[in-house]
C-alpha atoms as a PDB file:
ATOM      1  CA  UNK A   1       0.000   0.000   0.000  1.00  0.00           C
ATOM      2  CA  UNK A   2       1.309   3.613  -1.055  1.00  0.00           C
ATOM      3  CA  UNK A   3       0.411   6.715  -0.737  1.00  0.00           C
ATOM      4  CA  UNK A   4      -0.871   9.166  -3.072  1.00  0.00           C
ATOM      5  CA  UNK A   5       1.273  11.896  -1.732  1.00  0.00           C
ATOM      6  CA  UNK A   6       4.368  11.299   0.292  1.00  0.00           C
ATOM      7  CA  UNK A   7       4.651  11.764   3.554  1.00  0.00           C
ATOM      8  CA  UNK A   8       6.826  13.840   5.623  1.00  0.00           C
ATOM      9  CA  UNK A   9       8.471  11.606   9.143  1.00  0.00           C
ATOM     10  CA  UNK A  10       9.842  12.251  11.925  1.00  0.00           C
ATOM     11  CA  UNK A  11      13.076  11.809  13.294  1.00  0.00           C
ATOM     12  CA  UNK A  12      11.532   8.466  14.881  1.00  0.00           C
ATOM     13  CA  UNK A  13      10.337   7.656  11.458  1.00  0.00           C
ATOM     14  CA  UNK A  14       6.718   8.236  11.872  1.00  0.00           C
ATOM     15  CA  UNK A  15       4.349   9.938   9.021  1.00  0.00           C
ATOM     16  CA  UNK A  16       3.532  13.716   9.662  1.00  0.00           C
ATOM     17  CA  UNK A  17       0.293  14.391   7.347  1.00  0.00           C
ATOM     18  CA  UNK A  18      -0.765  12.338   4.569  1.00  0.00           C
ATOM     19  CA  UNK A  19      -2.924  11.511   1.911  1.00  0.00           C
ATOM     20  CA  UNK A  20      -3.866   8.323   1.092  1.00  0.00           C
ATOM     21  CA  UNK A  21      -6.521   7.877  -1.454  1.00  0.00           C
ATOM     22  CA  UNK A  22      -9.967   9.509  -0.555  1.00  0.00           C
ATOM     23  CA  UNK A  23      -8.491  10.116   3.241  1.00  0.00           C
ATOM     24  CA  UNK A  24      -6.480  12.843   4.249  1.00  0.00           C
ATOM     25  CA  UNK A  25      -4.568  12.227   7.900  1.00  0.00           C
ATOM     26  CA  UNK A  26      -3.315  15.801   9.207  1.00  0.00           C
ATOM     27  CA  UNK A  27      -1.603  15.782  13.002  1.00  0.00           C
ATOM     28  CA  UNK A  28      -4.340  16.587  15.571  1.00  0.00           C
ATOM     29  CA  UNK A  29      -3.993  20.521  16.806  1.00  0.00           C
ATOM     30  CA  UNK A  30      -6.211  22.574  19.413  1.00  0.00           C
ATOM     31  CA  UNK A  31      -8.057  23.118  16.625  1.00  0.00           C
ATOM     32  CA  UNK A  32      -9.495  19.671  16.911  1.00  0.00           C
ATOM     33  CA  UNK A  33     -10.894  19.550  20.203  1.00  0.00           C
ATOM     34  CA  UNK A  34     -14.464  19.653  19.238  1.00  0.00           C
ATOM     35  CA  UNK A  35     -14.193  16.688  16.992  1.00  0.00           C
ATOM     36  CA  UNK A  36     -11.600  14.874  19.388  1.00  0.00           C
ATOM     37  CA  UNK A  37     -14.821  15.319  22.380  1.00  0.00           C
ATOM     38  CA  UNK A  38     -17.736  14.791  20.235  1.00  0.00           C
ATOM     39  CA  UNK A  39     -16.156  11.449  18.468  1.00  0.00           C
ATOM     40  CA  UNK A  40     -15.594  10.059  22.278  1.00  0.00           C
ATOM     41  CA  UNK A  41     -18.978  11.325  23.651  1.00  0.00           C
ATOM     42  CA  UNK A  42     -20.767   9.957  20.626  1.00  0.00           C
ATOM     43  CA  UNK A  43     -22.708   6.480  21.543  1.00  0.00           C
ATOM     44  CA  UNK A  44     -22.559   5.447  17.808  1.00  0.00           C
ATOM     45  CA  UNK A  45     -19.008   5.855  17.631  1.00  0.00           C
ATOM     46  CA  UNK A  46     -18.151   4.617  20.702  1.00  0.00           C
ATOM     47  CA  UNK A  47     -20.246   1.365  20.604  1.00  0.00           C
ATOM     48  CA  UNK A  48     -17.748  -1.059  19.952  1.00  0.00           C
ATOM     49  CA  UNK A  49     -14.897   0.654  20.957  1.00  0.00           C
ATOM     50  CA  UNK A  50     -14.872   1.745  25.031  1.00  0.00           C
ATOM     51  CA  UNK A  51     -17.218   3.799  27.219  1.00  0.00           C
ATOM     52  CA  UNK A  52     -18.632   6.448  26.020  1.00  0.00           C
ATOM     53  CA  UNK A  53     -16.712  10.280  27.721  1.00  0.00           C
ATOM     54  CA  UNK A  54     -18.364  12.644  29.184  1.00  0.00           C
ATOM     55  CA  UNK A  55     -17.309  16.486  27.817  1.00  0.00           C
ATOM     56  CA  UNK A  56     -14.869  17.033  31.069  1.00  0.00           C
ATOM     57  CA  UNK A  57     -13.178  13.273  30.494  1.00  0.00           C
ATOM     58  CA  UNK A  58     -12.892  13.548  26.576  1.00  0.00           C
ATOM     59  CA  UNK A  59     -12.022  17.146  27.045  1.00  0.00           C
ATOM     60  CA  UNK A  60      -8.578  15.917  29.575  1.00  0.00           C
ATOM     61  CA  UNK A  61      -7.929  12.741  27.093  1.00  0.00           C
ATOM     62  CA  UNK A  62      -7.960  15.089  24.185  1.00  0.00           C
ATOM     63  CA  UNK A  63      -5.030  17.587  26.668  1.00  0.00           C
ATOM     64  CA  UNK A  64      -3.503  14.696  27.482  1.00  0.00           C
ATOM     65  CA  UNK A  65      -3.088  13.551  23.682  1.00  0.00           C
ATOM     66  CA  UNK A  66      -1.894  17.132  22.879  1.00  0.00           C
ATOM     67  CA  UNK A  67       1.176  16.617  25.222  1.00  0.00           C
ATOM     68  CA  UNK A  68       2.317  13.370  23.983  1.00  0.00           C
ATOM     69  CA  UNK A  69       2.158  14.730  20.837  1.00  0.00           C
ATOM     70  CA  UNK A  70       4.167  18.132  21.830  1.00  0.00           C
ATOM     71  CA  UNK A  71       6.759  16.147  24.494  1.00  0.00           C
ATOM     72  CA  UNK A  72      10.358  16.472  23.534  1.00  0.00           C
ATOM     73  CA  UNK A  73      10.713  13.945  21.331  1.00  0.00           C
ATOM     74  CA  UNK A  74       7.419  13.363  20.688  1.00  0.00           C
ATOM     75  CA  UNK A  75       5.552  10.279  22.951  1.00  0.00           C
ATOM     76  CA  UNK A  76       2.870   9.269  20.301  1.00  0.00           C
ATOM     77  CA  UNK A  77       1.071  10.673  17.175  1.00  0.00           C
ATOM     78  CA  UNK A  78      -2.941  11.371  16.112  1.00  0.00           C
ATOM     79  CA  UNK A  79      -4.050  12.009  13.286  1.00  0.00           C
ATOM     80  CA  UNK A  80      -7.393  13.993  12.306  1.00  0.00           C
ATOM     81  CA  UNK A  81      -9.099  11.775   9.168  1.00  0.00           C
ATOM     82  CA  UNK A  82     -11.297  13.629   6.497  1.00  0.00           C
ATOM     83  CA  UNK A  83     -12.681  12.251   3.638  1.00  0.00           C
ATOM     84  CA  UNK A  84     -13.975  13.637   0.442  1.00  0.00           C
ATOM     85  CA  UNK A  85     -17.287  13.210   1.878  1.00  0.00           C
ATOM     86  CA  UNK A  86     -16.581  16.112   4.845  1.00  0.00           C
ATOM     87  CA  UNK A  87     -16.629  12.849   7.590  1.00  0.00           C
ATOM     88  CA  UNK A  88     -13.978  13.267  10.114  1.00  0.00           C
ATOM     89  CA  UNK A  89     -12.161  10.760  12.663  1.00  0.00           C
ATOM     90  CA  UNK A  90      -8.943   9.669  14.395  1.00  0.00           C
ATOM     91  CA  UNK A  91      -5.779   7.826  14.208  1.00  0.00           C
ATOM     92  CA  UNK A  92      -3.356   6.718  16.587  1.00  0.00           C
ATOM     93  CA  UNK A  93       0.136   5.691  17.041  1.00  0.00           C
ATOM     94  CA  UNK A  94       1.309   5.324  20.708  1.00  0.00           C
ATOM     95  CA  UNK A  95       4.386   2.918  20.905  1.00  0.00           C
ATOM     96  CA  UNK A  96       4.772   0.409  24.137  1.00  0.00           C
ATOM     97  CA  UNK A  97       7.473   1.276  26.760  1.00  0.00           C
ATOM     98  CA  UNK A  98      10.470   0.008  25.260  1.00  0.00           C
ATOM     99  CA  UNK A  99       9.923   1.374  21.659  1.00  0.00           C
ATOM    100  CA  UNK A 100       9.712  -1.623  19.996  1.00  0.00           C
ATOM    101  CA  UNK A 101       6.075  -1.959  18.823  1.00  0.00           C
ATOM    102  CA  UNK A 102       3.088   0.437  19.083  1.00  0.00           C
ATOM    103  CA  UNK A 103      -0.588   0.457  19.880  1.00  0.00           C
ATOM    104  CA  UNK A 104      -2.697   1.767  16.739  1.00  0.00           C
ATOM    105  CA  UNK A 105      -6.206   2.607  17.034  1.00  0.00           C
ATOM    106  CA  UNK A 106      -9.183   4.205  15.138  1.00  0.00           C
ATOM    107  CA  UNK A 107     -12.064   6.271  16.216  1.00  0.00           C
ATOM    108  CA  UNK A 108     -14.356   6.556  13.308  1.00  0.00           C
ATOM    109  CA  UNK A 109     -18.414   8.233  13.355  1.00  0.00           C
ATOM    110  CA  UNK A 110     -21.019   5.765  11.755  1.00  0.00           C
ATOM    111  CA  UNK A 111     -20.761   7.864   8.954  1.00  0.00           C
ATOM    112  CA  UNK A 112     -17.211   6.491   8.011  1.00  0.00           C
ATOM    113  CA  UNK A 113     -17.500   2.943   8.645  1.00  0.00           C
ATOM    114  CA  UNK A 114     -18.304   0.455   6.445  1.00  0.00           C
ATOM    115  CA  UNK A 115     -16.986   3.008   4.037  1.00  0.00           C
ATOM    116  CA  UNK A 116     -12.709   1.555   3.376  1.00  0.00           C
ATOM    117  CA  UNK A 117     -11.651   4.869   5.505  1.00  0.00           C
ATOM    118  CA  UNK A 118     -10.298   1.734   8.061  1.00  0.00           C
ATOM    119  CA  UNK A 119      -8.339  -0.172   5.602  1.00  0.00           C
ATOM    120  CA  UNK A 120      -6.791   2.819   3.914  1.00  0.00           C
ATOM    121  CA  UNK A 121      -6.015   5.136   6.343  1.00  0.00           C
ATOM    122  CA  UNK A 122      -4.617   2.124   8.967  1.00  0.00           C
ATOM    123  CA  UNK A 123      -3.076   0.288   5.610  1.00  0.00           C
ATOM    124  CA  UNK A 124      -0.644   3.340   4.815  1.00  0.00           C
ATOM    125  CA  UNK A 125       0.362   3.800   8.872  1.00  0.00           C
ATOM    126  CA  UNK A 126       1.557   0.347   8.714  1.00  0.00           C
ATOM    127  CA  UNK A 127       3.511   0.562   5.880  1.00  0.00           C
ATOM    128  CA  UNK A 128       4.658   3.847   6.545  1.00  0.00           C
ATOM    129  CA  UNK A 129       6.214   2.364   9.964  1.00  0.00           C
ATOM    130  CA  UNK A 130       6.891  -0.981   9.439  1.00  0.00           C
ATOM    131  CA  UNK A 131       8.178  -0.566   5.831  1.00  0.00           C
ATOM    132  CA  UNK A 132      11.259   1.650   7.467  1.00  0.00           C
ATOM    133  CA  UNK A 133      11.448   0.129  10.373  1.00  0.00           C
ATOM    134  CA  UNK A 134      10.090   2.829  12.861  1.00  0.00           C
ATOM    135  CA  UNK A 135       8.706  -0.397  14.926  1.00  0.00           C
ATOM    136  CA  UNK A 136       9.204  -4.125  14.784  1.00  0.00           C
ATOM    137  CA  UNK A 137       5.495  -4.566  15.574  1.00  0.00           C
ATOM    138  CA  UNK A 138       1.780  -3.078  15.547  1.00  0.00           C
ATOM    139  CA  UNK A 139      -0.503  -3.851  17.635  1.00  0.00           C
ATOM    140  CA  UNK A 140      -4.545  -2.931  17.808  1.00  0.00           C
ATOM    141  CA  UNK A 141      -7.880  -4.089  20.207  1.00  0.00           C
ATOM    142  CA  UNK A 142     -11.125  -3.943  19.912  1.00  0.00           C
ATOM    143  CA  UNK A 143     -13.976  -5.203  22.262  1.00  0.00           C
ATOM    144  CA  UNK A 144     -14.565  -9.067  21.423  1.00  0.00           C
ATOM    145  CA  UNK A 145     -17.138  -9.645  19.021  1.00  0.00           C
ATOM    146  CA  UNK A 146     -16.473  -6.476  16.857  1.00  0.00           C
ATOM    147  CA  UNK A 147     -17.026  -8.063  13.259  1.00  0.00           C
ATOM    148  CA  UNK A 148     -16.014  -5.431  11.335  1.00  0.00           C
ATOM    149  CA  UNK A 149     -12.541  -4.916  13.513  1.00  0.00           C
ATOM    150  CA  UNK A 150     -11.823  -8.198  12.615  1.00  0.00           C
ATOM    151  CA  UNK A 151     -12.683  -7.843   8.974  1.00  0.00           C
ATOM    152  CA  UNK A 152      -9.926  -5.107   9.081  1.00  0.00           C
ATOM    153  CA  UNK A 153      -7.390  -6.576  10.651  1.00  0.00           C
ATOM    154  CA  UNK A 154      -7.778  -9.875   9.107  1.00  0.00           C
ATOM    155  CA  UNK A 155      -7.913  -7.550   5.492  1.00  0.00           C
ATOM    156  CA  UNK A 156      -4.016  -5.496   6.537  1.00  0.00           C
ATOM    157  CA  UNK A 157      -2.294  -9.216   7.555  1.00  0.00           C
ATOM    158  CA  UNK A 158      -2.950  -8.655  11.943  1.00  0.00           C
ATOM    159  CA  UNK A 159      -2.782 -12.002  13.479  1.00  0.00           C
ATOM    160  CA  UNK A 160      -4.971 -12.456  16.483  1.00  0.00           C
ATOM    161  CA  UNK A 161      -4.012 -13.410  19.917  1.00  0.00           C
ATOM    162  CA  UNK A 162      -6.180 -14.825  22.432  1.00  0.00           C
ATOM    163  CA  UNK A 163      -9.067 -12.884  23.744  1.00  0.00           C
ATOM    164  CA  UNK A 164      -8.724 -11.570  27.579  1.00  0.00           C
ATOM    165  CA  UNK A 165     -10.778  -9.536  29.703  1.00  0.00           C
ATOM    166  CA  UNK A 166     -13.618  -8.793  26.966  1.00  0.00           C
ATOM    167  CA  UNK A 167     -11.107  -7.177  24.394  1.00  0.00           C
ATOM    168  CA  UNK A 168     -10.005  -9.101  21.344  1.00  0.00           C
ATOM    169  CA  UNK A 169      -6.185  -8.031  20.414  1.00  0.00           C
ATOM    170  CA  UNK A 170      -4.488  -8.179  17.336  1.00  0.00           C
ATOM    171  CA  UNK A 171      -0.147  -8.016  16.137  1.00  0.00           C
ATOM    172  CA  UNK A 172       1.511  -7.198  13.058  1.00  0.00           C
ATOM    173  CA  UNK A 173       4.820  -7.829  12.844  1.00  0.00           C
ATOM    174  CA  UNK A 174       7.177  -5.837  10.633  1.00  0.00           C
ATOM    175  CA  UNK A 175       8.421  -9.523   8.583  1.00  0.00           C
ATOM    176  CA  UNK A 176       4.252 -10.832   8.126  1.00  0.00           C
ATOM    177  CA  UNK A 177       3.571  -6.959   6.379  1.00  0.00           C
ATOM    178  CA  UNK A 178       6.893  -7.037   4.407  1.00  0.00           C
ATOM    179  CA  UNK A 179       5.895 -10.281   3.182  1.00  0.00           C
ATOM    180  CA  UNK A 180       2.326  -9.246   2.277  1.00  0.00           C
ATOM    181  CA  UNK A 181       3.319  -5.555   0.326  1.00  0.00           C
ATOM    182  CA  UNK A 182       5.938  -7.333  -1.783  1.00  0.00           C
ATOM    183  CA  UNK A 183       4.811 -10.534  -2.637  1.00  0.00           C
ATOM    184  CA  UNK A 184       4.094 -10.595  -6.404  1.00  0.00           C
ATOM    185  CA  UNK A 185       0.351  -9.847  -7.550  1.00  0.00           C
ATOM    186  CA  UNK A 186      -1.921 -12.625  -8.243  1.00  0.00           C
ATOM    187  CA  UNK A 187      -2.542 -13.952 -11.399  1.00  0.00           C
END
């Protein structure tokens, strides 16, 4: 999976903004604190993802996203989504303790799903990272049971683990994604 622009990275080899098809991923700023509160106090969007936030809680996640993103270097990366359609969401990249892999995630309105925003917007972070070697390994959850999760990880090459606590989680290892961007097209 490519882009149709390319993107700009960070030092830790992470994509700034980019464009990838019909979606358009620019960094979160305090300009997107209204969509940041309304996507995590929205029951639709929420539904298969965590508890829904009430304004005060969504409003301190959003802050504390803000600072990871601003920390010296930088702790983890969001991304607002638009489409061609006006839709908005979220991506995120927050890597584990160590440095070595990283937890993605997406937070999209009913109005997105269903709709390939997923698959191309979570395709081009993992090649974008694993293709340089930012991370050995991505990993994702989502709330067992979430059939259209698993339709999307199952679609980019995530293997699952077993299920704990209620949450269904999913790794990609740099090698498995490698192998599934180069192999030759079928016939």
């Amino acid at each position: 999976m490519t882009a149709d622009t390319a993107s700009a990275t960070s030092p830790h080899g992470w994509p700034a903004d980019f464009h990838a098809t019909d979606v358009r991923a620019t960094m979160l700023s305090d300009g997107d604190a209204d969509l940041f509160v309304a996507l995590y106090a929205d029951p639709g969007t929420m539904r298969h993802v965590a508890p829904v936030l009430d304004h005060h809680a969504a409003t301190r996640a959003f802050a504390a996203a803000r600072r990871q993103m601003q920390a010296a270097p930088s702790v983890a990366r969001y991304w607002r989504l638009d489409t061609v359609s006006g839709a908005r969401g979220l991506l995120s990249l927050v890597p584990d303790a160590d440095g070595r892999a990283a937890e993605t995630g997406l937070l999209l309105p009913p109005a997105m799903q269903a709709q390939g925003v997923a698959t191309t917007a979570l395709g081009h972070l993992c090649d974008a990272v694993l293709r340089v070697g930012a991370f050995d390994a991505l990993w994702t959850r989502h709330r067992v049971g979430h059939a259209a999760a698993m339709g999307l990880m199952q679609r980019l090459g995530f293997v699952p683990e077993a299920p704990a606590d209620g949450w269904q989680r999913w790794r990609l290892d740099r090698r498995t994604w490698r192998a599934l961007v180069d192999a030759p097209p079928a016939d």
